[in-house]
Protein backbone atom coordinates (compact mmCIF):
# COMPACT_ATOMS: atom_id res chain seq x y z
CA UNK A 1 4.69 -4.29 21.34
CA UNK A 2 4.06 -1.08 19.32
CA UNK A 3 5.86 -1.16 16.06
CA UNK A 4 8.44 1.43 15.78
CA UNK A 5 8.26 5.09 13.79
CA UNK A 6 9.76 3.75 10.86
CA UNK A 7 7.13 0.93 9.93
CA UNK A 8 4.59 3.19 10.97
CA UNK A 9 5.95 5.67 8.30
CA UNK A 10 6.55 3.11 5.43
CA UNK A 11 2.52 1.27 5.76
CA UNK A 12 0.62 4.62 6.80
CA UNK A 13 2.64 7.07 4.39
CA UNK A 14 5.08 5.60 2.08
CA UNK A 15 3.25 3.10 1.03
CA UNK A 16 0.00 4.79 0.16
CA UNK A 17 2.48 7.88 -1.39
CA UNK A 18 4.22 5.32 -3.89
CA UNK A 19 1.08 3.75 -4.34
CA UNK A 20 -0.55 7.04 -6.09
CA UNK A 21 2.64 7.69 -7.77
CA UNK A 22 2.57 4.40 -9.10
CA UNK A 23 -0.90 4.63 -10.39
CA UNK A 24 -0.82 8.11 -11.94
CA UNK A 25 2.66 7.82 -13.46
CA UNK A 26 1.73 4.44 -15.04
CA UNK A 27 -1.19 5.54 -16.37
CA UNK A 28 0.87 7.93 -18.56
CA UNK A 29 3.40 5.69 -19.29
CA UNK A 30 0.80 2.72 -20.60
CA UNK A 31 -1.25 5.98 -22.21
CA UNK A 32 1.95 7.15 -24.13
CA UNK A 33 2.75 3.59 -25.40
CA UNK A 34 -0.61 4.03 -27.84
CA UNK A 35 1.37 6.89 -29.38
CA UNK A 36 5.22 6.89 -28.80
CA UNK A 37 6.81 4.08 -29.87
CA UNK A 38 10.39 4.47 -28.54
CA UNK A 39 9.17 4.54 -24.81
CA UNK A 40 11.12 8.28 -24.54
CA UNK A 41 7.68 9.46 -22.52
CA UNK A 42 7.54 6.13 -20.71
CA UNK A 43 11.61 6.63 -19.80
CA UNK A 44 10.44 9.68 -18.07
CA UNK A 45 7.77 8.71 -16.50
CA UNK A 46 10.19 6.03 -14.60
CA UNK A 47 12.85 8.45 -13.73
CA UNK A 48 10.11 10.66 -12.02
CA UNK A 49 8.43 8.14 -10.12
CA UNK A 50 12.27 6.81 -8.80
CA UNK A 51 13.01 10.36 -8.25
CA UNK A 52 9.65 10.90 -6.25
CA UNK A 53 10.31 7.75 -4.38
CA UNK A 54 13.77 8.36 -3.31
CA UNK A 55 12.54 12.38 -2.58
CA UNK A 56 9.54 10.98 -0.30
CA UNK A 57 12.10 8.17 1.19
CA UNK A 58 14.97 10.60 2.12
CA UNK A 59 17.03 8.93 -0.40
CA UNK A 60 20.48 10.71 -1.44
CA UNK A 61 22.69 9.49 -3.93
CA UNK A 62 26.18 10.37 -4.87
CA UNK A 63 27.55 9.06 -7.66
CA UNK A 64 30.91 8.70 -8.82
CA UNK A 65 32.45 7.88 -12.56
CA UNK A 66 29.66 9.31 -14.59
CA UNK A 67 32.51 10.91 -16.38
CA UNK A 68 33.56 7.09 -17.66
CA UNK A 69 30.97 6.85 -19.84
CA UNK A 70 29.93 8.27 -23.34
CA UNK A 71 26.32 10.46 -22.92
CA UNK A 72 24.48 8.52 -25.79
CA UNK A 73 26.48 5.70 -26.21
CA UNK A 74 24.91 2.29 -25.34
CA UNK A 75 25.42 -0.08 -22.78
CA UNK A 76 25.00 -3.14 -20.79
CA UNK A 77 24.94 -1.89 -16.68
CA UNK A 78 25.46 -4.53 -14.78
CA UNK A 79 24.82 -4.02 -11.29
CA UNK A 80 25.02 -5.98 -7.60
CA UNK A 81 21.41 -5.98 -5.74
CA UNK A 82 21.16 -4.57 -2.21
CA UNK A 83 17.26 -3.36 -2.05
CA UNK A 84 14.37 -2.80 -4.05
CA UNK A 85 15.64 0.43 -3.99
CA UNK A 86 18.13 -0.37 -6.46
CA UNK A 87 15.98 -0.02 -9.16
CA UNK A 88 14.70 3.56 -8.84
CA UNK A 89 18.21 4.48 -7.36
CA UNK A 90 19.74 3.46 -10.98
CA UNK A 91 17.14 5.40 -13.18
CA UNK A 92 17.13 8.21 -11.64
CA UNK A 93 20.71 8.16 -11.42
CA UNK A 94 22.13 7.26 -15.06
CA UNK A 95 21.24 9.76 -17.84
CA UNK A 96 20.14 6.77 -20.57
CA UNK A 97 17.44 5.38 -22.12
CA UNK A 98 17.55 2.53 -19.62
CA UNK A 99 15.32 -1.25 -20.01
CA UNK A 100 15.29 -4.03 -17.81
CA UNK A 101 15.64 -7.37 -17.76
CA UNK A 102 12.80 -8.32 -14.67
CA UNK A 103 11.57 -11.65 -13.82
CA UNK A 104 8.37 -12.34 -14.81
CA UNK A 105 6.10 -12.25 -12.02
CA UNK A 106 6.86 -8.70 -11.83
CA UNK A 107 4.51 -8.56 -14.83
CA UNK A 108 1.62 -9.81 -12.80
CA UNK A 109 1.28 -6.31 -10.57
CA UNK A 110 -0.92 -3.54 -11.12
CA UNK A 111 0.11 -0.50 -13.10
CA UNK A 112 4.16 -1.47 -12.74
CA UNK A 113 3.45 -4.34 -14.42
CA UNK A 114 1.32 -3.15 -17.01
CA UNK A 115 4.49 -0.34 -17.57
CA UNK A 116 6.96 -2.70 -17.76
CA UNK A 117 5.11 -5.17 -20.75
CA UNK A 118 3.83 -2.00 -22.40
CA UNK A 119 7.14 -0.07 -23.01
CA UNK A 120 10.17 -2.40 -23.58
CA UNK A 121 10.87 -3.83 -21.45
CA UNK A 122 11.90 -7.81 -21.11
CA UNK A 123 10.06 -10.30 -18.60
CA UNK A 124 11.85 -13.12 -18.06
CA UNK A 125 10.68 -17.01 -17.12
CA UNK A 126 14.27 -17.38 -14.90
CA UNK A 127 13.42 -21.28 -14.75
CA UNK A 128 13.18 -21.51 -18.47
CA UNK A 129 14.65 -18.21 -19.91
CA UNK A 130 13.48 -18.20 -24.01
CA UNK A 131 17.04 -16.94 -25.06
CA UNK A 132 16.24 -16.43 -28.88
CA UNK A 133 13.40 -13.97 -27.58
CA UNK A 134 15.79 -12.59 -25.15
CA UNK A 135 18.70 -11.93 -27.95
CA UNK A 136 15.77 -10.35 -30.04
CA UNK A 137 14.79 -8.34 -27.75
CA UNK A 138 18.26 -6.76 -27.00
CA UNK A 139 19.66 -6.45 -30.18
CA UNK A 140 16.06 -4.25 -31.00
CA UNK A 141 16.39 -2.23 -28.18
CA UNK A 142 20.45 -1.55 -29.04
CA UNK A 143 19.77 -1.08 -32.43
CA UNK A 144 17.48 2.16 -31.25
CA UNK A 145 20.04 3.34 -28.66
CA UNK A 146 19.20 2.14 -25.86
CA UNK A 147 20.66 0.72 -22.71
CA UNK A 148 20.11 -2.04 -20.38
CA UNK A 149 20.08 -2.93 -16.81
CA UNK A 150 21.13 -6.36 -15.41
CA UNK A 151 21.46 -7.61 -11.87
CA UNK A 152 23.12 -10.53 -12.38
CA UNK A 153 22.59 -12.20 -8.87
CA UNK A 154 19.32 -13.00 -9.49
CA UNK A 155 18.03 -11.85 -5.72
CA UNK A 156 19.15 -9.45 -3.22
CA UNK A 157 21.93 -9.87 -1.13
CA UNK A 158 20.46 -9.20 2.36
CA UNK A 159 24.07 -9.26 3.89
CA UNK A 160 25.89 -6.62 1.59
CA UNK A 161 28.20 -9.54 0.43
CA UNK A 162 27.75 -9.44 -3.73
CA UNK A 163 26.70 -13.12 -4.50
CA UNK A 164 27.61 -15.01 -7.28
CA UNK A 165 27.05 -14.42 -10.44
CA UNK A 166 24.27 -15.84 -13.49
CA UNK A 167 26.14 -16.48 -16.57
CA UNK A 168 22.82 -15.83 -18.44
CA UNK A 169 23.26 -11.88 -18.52
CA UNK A 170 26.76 -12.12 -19.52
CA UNK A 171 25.98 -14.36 -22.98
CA UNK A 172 23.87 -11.31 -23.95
CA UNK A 173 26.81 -9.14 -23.66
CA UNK A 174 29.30 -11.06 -25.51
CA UNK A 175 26.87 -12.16 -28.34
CA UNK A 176 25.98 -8.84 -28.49
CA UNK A 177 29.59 -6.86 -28.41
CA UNK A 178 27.76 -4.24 -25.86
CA UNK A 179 30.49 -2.71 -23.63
CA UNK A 180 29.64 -3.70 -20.08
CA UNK A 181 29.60 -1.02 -17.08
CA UNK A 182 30.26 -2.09 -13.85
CA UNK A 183 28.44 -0.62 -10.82
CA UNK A 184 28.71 -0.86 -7.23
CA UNK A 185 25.18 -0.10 -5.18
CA UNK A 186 26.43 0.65 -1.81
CA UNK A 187 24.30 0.97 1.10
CA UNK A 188 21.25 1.03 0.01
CA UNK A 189 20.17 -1.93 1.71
CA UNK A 190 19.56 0.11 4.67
CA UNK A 191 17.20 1.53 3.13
CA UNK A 192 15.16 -1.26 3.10
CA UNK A 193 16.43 -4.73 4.68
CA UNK A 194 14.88 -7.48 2.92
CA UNK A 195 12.43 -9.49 4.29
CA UNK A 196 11.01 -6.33 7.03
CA UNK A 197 8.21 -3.75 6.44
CA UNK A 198 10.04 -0.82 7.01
CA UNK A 199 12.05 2.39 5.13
CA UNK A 200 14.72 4.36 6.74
CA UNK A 201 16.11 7.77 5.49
CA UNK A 202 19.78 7.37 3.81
CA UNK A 203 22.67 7.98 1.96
CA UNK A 204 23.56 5.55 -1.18
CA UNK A 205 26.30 5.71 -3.34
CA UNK A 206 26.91 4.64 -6.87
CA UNK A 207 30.38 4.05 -8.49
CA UNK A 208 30.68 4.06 -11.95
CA UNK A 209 33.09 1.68 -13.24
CA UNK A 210 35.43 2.00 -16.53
CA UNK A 211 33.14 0.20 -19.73
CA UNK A 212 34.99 -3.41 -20.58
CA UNK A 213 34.97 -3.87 -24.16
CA UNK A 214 33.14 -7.26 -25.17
CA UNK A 215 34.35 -6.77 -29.15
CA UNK A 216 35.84 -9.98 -29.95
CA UNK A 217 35.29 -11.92 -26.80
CA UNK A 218 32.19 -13.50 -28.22
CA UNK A 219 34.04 -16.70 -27.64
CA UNK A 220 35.12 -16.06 -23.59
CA UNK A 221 33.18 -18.26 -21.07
CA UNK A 222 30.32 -16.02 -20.12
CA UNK A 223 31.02 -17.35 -16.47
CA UNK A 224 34.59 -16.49 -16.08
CA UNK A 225 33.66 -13.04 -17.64
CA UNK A 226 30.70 -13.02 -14.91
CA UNK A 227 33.53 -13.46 -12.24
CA UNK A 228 35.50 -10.81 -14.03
CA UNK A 229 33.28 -8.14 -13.65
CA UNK A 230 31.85 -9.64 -10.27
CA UNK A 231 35.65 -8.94 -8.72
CA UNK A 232 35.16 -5.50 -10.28
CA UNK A 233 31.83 -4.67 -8.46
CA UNK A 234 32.19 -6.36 -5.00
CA UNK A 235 35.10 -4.71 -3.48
CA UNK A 236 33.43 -1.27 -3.61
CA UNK A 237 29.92 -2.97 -2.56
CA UNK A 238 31.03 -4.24 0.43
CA UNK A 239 32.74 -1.32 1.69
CA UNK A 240 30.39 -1.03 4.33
CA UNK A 241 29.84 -4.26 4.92
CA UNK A 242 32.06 -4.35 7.88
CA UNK A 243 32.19 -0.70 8.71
């Protein structure tokens, strides 16, 4: 059988594209962490290769409720997980200083990797989580400005359906008193279905939801809270679930 256009596209010209981008961008990124601490270069770097990505994919994005937000304010995003896509979909898409929270064998590839330990970003042991690190870690990167990015399902949802909820991200919010932003990733698992070798040309969207203030809920079950902003989130996400 002779594989369709679309894997043919993604192993003998997406692939080697976002391979090259990958290299040359992280290069620059892990070369600018030698001289600029706050990762600002290393920020941009990441936007360009999402943008590139999502350019060479056929990726559009609309995005709706930017206007909820405060430009330079910080935050904790907290978003459901489609695709792999997700990731450069979300920083190209939000105008922040945006870090990660990744688990750690992300830290074992090439050049991505290498980016992600070298400019701020937190690798994290999911089966033993070091949470005093973790807390660190956040209330540094906050304390400079910057924002964070969560998917709190811990995998992608091949279905559409958002999954439950870790309660792990959500400590870090209340602890911290970071207002949390919902956001719905819609469709852009058909970008890329998990689990096959192939990219398709499409149209994501991004909604925006209204910031919840976490002052004074430090002492609010980080699961119910979880479930909270899970019932925020879904709805939208699985819009086209069914459609």
């Amino acid at each position: 059988m002779i594989p369709p256009y679309h894997w043919w596209r993604t192993v003998f010209f997406l692939i080697p594209a976002i391979s090259v981008y990958t290299i040359v961008l992280g290069t620059l990124s892990i070369g600018s962490s030698l001289f600029e601490k706050r990762g600002y270069v290393a920020h941009w770097c990441a936007r360009t290769w999402s943008r590139l990505i999502l350019r060479t994919t056929g990726v559009r994005v609309d995005i709706d409720g930017l206007e909820r937000l405060v430009p330079g304010r910080t935050y904790l995003f907290v978003a459901n997980h489609q695709s792999i896509y997700d990731i450069p979909i979300l920083f190209w898409s939000l105008p922040y200083q945006l870090r990660i929270i990744a688990k750690e064998s992300l830290g074992r590839f090439p050049f991505l990797g290498w980016h992600l330990r070298r400019t701020g970003h937190m690798l994290v042991n999911r089966r033993r989580p070091d949470r005093v690190a973790i807390f660190s870690w956040a209330s540094r990167l906050t304390s400079a400005g910057l924002s964070l990015i969560v998917f709190p399902e811990g995998t992608r949802s091949p279905g559409g359906r958002v999954g439950r909820f870790k309660r792990g991200s959500f400590y870090l919010a209340l602890e911290s008193g970071m207002p949390v932003v919902p956001v719905s990733v819609i469709g852009s698992r058909h970008v890329m279905l998990k689990g096959r070798l192939a990219t398709y040309p499409g149209d994501v969207r991004l909604v925006i939801h209204a910031p919840i203030d976490t002052g004074g809920l430090s002492d609010t079950d980080p699961r119910a809270f979880g479930e909270r902003v899970r019932q925020i989130i879904a709805p939208a996400a699985e819009s086209d679930v069914d459609g």
